[in-house]
Structure formats: C-alpha cells, structure tokens
PDB file of N, CA and C in Angstrom:
ATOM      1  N   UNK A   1     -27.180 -16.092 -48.268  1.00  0.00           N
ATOM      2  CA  UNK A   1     -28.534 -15.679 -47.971  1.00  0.00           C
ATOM      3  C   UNK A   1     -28.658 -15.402 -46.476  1.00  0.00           C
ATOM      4  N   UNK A   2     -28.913 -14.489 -46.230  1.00  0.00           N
ATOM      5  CA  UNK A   2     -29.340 -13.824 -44.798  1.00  0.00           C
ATOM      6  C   UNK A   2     -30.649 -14.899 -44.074  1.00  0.00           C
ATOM      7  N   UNK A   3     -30.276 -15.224 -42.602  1.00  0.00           N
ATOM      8  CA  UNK A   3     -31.120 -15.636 -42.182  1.00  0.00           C
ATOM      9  C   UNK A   3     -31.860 -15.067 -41.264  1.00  0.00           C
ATOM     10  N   UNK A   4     -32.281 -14.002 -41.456  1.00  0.00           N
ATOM     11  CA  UNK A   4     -33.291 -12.642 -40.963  1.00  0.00           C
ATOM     12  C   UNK A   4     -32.731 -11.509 -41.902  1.00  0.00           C
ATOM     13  N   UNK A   5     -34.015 -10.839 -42.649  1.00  0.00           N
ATOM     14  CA  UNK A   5     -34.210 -10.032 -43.408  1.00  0.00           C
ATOM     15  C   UNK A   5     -35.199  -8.956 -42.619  1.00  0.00           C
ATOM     16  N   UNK A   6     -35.615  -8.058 -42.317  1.00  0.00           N
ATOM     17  CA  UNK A   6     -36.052  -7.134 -41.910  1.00  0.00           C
ATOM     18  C   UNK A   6     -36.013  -5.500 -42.655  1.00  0.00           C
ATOM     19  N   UNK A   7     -37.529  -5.276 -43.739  1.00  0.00           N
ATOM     20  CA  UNK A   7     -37.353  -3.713 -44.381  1.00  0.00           C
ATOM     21  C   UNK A   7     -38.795  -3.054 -43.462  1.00  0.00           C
ATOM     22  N   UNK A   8     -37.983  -1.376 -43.312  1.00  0.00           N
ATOM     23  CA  UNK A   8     -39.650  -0.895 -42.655  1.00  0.00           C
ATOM     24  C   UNK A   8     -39.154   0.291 -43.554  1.00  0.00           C
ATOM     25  N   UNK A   9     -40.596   1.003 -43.953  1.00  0.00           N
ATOM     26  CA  UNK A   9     -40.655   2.511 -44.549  1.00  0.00           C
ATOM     27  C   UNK A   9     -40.694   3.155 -43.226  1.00  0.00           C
ATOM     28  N   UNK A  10     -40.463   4.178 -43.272  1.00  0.00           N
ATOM     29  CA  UNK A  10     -40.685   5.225 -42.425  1.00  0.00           C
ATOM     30  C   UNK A  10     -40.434   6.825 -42.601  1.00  0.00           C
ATOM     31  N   UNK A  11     -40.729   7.721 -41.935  1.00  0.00           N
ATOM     32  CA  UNK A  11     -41.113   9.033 -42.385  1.00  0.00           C
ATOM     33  C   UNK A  11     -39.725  10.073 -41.912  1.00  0.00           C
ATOM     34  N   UNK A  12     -38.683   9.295 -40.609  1.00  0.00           N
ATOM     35  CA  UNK A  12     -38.239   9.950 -39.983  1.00  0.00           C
ATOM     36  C   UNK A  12     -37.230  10.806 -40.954  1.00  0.00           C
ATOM     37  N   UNK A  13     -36.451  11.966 -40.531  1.00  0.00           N
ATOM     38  CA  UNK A  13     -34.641  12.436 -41.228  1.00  0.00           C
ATOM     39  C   UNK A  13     -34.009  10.988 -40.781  1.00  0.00           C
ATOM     40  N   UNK A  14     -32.899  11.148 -41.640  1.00  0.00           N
ATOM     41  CA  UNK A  14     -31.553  10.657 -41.454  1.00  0.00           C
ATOM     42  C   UNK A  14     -31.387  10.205 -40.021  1.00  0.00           C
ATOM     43  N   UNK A  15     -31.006  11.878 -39.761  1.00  0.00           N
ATOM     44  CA  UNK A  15     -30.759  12.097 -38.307  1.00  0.00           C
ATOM     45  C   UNK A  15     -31.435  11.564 -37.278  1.00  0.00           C
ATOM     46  N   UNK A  16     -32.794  11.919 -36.890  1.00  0.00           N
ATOM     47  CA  UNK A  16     -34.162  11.257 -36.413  1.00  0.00           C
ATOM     48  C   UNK A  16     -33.669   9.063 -36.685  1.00  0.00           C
ATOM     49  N   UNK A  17     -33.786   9.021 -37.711  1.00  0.00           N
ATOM     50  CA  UNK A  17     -33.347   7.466 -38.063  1.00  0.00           C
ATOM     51  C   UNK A  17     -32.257   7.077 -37.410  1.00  0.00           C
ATOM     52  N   UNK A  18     -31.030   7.824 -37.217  1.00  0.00           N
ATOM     53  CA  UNK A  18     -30.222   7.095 -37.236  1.00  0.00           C
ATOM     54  C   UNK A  18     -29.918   6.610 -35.428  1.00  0.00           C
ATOM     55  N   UNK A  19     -30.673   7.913 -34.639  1.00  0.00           N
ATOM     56  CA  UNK A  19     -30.833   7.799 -33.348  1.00  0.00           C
ATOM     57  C   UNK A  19     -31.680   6.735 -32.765  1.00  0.00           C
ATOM     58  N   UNK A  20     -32.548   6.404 -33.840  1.00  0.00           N
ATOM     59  CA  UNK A  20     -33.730   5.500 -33.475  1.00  0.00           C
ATOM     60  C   UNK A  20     -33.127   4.034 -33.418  1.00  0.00           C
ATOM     61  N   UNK A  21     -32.071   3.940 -34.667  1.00  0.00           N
ATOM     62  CA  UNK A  21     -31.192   2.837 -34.831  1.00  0.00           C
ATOM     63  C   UNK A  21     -30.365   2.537 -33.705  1.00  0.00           C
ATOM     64  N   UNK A  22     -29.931   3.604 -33.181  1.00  0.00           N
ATOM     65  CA  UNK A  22     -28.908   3.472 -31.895  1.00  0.00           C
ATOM     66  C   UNK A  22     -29.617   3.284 -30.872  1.00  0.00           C
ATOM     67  N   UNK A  23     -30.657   3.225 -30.837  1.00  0.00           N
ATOM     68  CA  UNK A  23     -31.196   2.967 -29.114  1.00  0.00           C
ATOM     69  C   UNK A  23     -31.994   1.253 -29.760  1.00  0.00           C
ATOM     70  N   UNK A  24     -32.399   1.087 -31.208  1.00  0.00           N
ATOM     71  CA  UNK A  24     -32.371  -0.058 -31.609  1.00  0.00           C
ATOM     72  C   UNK A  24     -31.419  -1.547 -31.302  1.00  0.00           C
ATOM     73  N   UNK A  25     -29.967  -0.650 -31.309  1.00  0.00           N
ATOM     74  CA  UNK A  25     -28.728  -1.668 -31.317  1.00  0.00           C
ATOM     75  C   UNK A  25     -28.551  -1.608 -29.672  1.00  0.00           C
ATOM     76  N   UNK A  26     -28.841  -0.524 -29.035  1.00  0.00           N
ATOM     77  CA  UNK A  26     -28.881  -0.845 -27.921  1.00  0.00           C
ATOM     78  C   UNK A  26     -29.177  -1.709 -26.648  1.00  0.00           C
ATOM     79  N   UNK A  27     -30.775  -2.365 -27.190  1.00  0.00           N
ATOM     80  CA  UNK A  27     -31.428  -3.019 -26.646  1.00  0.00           C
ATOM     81  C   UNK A  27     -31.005  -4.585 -27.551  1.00  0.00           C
ATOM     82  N   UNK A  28     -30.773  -4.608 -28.828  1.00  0.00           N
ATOM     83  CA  UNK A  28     -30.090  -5.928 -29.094  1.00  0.00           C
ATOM     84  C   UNK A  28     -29.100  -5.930 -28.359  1.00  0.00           C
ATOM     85  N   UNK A  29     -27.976  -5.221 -27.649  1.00  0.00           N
ATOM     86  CA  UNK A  29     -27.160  -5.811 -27.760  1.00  0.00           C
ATOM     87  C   UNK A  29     -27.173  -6.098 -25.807  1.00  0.00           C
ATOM     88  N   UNK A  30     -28.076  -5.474 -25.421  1.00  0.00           N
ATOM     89  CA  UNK A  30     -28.067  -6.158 -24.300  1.00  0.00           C
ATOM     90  C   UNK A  30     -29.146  -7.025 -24.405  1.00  0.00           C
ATOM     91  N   UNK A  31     -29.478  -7.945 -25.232  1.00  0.00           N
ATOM     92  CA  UNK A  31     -29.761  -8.430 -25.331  1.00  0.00           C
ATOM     93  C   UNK A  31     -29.129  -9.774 -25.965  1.00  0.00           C
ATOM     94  N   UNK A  32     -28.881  -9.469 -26.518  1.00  0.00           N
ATOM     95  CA  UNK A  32     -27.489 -10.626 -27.385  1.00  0.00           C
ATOM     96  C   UNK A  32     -25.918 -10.261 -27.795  1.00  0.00           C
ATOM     97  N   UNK A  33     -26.264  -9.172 -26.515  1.00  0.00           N
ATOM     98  CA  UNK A  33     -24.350  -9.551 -26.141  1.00  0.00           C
ATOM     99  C   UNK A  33     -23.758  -9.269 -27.542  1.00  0.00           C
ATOM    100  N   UNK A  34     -24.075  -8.041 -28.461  1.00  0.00           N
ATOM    101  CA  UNK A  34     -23.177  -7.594 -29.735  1.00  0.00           C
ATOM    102  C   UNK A  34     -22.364  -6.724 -29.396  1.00  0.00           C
ATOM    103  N   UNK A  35     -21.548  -6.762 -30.311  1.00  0.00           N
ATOM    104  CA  UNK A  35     -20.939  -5.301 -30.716  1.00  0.00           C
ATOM    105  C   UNK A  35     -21.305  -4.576 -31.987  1.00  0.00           C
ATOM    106  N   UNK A  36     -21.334  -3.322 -31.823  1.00  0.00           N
ATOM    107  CA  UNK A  36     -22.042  -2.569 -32.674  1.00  0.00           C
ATOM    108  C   UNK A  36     -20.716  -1.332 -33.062  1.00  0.00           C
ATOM    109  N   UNK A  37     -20.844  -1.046 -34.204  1.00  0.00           N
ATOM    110  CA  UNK A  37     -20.380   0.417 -34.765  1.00  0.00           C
ATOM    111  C   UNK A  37     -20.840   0.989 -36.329  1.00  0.00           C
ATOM    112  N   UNK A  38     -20.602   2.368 -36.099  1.00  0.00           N
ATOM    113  CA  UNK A  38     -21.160   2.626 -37.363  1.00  0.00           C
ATOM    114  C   UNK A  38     -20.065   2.639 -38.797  1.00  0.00           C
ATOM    115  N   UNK A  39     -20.327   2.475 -40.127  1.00  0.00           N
ATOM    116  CA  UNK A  39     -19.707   2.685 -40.823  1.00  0.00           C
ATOM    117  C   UNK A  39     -20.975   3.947 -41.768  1.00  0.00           C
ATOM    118  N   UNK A  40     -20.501   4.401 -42.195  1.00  0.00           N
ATOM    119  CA  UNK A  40     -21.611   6.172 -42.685  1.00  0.00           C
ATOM    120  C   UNK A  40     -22.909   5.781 -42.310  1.00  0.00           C
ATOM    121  N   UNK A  41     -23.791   5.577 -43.016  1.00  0.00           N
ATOM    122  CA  UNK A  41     -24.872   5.282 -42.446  1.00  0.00           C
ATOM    123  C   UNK A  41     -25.284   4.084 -41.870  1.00  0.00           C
ATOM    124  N   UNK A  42     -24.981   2.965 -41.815  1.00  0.00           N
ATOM    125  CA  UNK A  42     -24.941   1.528 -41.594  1.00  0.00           C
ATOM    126  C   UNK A  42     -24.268   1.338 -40.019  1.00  0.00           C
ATOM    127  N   UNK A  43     -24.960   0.646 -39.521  1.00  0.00           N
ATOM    128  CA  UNK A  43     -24.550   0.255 -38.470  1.00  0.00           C
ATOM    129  C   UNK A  43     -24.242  -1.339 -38.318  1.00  0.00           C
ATOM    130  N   UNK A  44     -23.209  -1.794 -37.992  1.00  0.00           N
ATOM    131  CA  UNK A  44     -22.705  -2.768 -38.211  1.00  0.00           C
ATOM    132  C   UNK A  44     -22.428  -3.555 -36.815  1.00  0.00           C
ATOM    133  N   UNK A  45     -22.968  -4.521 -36.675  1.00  0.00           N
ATOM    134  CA  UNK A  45     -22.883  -5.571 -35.422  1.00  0.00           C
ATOM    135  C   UNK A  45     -22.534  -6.932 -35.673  1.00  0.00           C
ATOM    136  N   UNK A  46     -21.497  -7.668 -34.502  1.00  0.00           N
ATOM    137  CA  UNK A  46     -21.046  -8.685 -34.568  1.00  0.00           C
ATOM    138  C   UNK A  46     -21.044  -9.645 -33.045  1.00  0.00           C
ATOM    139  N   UNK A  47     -21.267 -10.640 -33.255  1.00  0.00           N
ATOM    140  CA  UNK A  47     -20.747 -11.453 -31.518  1.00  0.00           C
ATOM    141  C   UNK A  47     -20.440 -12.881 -32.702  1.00  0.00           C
ATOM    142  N   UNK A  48     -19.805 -13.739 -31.573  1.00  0.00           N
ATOM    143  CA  UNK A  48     -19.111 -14.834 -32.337  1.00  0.00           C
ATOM    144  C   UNK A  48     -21.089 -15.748 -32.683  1.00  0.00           C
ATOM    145  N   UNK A  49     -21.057 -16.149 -33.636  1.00  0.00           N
ATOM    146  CA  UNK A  49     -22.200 -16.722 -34.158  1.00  0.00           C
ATOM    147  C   UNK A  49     -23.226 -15.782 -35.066  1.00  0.00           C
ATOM    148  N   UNK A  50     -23.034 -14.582 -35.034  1.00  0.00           N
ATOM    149  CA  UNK A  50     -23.694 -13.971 -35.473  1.00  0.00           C
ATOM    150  C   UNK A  50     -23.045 -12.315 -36.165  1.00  0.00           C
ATOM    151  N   UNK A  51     -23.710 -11.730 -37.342  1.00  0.00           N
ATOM    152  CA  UNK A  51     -22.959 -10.785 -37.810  1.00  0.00           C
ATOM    153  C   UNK A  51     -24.430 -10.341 -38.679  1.00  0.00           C
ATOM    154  N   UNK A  52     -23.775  -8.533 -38.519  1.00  0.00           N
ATOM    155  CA  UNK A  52     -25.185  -8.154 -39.655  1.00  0.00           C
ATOM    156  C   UNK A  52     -25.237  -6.724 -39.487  1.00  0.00           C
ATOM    157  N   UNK A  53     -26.549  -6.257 -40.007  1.00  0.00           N
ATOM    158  CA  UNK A  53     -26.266  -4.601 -40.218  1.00  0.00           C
ATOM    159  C   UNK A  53     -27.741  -3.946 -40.399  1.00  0.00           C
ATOM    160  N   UNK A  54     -27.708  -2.914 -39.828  1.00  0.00           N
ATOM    161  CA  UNK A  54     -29.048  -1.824 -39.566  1.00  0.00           C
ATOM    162  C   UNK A  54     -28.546  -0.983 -41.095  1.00  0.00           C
ATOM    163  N   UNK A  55     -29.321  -0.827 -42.205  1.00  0.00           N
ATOM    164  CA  UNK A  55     -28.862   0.198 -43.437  1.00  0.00           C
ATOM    165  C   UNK A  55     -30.535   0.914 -43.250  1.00  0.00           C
ATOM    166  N   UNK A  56     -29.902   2.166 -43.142  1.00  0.00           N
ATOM    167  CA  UNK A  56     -30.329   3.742 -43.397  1.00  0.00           C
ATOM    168  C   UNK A  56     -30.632   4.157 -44.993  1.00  0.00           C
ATOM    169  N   UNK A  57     -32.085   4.531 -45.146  1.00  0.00           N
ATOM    170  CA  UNK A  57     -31.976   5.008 -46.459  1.00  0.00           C
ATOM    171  C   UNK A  57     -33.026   6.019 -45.886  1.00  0.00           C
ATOM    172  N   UNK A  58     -33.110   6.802 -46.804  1.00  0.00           N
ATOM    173  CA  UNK A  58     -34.720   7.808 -46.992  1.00  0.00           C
ATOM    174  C   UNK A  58     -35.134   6.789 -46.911  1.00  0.00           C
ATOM    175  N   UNK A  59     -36.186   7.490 -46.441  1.00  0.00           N
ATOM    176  CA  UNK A  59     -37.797   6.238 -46.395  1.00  0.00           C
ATOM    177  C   UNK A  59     -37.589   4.791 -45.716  1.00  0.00           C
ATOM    178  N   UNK A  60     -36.616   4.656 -45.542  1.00  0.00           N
ATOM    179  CA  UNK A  60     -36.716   2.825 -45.454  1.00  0.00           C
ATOM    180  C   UNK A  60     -35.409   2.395 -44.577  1.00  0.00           C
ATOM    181  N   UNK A  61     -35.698   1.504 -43.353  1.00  0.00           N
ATOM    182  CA  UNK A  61     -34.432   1.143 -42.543  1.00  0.00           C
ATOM    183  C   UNK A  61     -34.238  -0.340 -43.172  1.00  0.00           C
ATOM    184  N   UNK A  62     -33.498  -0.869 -42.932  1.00  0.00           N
ATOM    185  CA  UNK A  62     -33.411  -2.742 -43.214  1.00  0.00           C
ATOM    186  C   UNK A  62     -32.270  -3.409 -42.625  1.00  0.00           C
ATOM    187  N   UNK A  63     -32.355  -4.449 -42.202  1.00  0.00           N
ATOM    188  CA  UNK A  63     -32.049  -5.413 -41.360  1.00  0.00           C
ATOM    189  C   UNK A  63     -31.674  -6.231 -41.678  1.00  0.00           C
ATOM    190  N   UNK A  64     -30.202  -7.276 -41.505  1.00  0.00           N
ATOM    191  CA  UNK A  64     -29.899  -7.889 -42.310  1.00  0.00           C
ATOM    192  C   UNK A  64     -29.300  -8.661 -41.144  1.00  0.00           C
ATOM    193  N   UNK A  65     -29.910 -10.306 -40.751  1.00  0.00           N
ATOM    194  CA  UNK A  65     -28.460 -10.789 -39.739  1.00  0.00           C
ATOM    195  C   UNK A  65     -28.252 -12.493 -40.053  1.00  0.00           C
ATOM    196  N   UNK A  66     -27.086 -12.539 -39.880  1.00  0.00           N
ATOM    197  CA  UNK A  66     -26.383 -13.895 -40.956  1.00  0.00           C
ATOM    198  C   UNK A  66     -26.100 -14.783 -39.258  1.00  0.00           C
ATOM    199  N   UNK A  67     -26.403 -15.811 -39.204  1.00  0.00           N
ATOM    200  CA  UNK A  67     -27.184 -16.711 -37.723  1.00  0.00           C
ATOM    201  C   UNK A  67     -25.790 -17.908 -38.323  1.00  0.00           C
ATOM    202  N   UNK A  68     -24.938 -18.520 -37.373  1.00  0.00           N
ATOM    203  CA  UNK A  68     -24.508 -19.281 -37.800  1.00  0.00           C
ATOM    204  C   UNK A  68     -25.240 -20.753 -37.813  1.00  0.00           C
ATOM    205  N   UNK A  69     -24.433 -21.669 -38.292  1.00  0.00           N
ATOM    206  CA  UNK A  69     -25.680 -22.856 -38.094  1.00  0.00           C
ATOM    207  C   UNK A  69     -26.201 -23.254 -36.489  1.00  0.00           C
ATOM    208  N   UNK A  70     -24.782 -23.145 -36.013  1.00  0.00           N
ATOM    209  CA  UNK A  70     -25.531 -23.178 -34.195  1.00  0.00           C
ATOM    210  C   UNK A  70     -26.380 -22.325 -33.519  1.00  0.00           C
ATOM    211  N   UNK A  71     -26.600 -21.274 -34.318  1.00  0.00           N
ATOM    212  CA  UNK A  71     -27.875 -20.780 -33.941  1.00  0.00           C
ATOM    213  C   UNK A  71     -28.665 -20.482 -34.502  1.00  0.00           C
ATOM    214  N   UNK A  72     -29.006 -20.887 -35.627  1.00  0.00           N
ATOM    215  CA  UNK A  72     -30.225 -20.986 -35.941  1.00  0.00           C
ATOM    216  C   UNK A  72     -31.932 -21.689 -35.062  1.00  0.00           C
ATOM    217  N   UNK A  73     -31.273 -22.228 -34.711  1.00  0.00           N
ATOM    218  CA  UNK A  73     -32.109 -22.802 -33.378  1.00  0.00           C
ATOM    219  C   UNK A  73     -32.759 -21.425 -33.178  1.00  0.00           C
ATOM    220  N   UNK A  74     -32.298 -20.526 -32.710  1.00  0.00           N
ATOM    221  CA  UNK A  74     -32.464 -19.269 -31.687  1.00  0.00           C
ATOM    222  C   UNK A  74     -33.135 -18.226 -32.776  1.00  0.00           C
ATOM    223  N   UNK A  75     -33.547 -18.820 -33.935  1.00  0.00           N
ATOM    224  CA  UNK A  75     -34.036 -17.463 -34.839  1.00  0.00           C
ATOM    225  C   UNK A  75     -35.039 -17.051 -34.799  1.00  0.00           C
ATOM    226  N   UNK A  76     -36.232 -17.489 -34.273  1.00  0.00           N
ATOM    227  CA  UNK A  76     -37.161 -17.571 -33.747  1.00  0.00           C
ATOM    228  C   UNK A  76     -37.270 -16.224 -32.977  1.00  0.00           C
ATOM    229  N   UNK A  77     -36.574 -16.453 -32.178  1.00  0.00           N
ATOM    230  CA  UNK A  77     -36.787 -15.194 -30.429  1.00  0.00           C
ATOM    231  C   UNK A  77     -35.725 -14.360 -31.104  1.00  0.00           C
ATOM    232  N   UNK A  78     -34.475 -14.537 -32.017  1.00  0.00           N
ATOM    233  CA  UNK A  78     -33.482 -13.177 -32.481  1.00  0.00           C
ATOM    234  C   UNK A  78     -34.417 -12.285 -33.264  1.00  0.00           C
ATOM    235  N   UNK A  79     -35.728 -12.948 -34.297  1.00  0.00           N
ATOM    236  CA  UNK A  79     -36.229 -12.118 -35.340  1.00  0.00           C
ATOM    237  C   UNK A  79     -37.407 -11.770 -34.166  1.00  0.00           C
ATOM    238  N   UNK A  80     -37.870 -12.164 -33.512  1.00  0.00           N
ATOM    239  CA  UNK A  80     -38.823 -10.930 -32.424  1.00  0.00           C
ATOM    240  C   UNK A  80     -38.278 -10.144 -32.060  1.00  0.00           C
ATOM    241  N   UNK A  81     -37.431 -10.037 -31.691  1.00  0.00           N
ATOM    242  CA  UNK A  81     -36.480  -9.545 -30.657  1.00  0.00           C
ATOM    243  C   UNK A  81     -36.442  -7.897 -31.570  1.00  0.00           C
ATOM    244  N   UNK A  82     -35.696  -8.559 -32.965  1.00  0.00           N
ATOM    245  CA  UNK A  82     -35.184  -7.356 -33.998  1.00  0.00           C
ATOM    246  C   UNK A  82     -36.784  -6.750 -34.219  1.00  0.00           C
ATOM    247  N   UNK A  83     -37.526  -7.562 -34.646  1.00  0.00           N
ATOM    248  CA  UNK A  83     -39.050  -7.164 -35.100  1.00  0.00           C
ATOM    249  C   UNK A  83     -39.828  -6.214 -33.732  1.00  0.00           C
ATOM    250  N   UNK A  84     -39.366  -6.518 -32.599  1.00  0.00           N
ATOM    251  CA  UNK A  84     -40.245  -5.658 -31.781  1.00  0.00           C
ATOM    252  C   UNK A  84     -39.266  -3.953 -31.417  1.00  0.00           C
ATOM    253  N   UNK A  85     -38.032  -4.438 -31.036  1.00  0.00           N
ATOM    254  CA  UNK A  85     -37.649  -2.660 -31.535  1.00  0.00           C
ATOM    255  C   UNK A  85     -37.626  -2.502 -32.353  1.00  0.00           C
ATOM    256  N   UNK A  86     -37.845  -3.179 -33.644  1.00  0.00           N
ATOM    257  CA  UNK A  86     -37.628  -1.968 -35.289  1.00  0.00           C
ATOM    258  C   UNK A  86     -38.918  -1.076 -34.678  1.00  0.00           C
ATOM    259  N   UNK A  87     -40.309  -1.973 -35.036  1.00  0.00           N
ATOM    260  CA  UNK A  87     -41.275  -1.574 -34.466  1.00  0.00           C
ATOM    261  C   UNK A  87     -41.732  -0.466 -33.362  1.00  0.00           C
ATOM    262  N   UNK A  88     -40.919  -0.890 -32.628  1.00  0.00           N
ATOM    263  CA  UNK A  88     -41.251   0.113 -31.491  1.00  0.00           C
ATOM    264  C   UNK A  88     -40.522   1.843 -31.750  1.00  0.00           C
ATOM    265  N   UNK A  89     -39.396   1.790 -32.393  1.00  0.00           N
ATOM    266  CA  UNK A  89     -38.861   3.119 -33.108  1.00  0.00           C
ATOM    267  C   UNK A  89     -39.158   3.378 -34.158  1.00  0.00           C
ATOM    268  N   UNK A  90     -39.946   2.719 -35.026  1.00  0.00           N
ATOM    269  CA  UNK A  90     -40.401   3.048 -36.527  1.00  0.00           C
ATOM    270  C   UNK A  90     -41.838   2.682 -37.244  1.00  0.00           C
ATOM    271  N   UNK A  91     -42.644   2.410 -36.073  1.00  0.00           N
ATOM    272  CA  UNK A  91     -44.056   2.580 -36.349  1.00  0.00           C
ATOM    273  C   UNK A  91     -44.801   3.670 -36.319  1.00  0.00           C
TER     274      UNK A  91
END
C-alpha cells in the first residue's frame, strides 16, 4: 500500500501533461534530492528511503510514493510538497 496516493483530472494533451510533470519532478527533486526518469509515459523516481511514480493518462495524472518506515515521519511536508506542484501545474 502506497503511503501517498495523489489523482488530479485535468484537461491538458499528453504532451502539455507530460511537460507539466517534468517541471513537477523538478521541483521534488530539488527538493528531496530524487532521481527521476521516464519509462513511456510514467515517470519514475527514486532516493534511498523513498520510490514512486507520476502516471499520465487522458484526463487524469496520479501519484504514487512508497515512504520507507524511517520516513514516514516526513509524510506530512512530502504530501504538501507533491500536493502543491501537482496543483500548481494542473489546476
């Protein structure tokens, strides 16, 4: 079970989406120090404690990130963090 879940609808293309995602992973990851790459539409990020993935559909982005137990502590400020750029590229 994922410990941050994150779905938004949205109106954008693919294309439009998938740029929005990349300046998304951008700011996580200077923010929490990830690594990011894409696999087709999915963007896939990792740092030691943490692992997870941006999925691309029509209509709908979603968010998926697996917190190890030592940080769960930190899920709090990781799910703002994800919740204020989804937001800010897909409102």
């Amino acid at each position: 079970m994922p410990s941050i879940e994150i779905r938004r609808e949205h109106s954008k293309s693919i294309k439009d989406a998938r740029a929005a995602v990349e300046r998304v992973a951008g700011k996580i990851s200077e923010h929490f120090e990830v690594e990011y790459g894409w696999e087709g539409d999915t963007l896939h990020f990792r740092r030691s404690g943490v692992d997870g993935h941006i999925a691309l559909a029509r209509g709908e982005v979603r968010v998926i990130v697996n917190l190890s137990f030592f940080l769960l502590a930190l899920r709090g400020s990781v799910e703002a963090e994800i919740h204020k750029q989804i937001d800010r590229e897909f409102a």
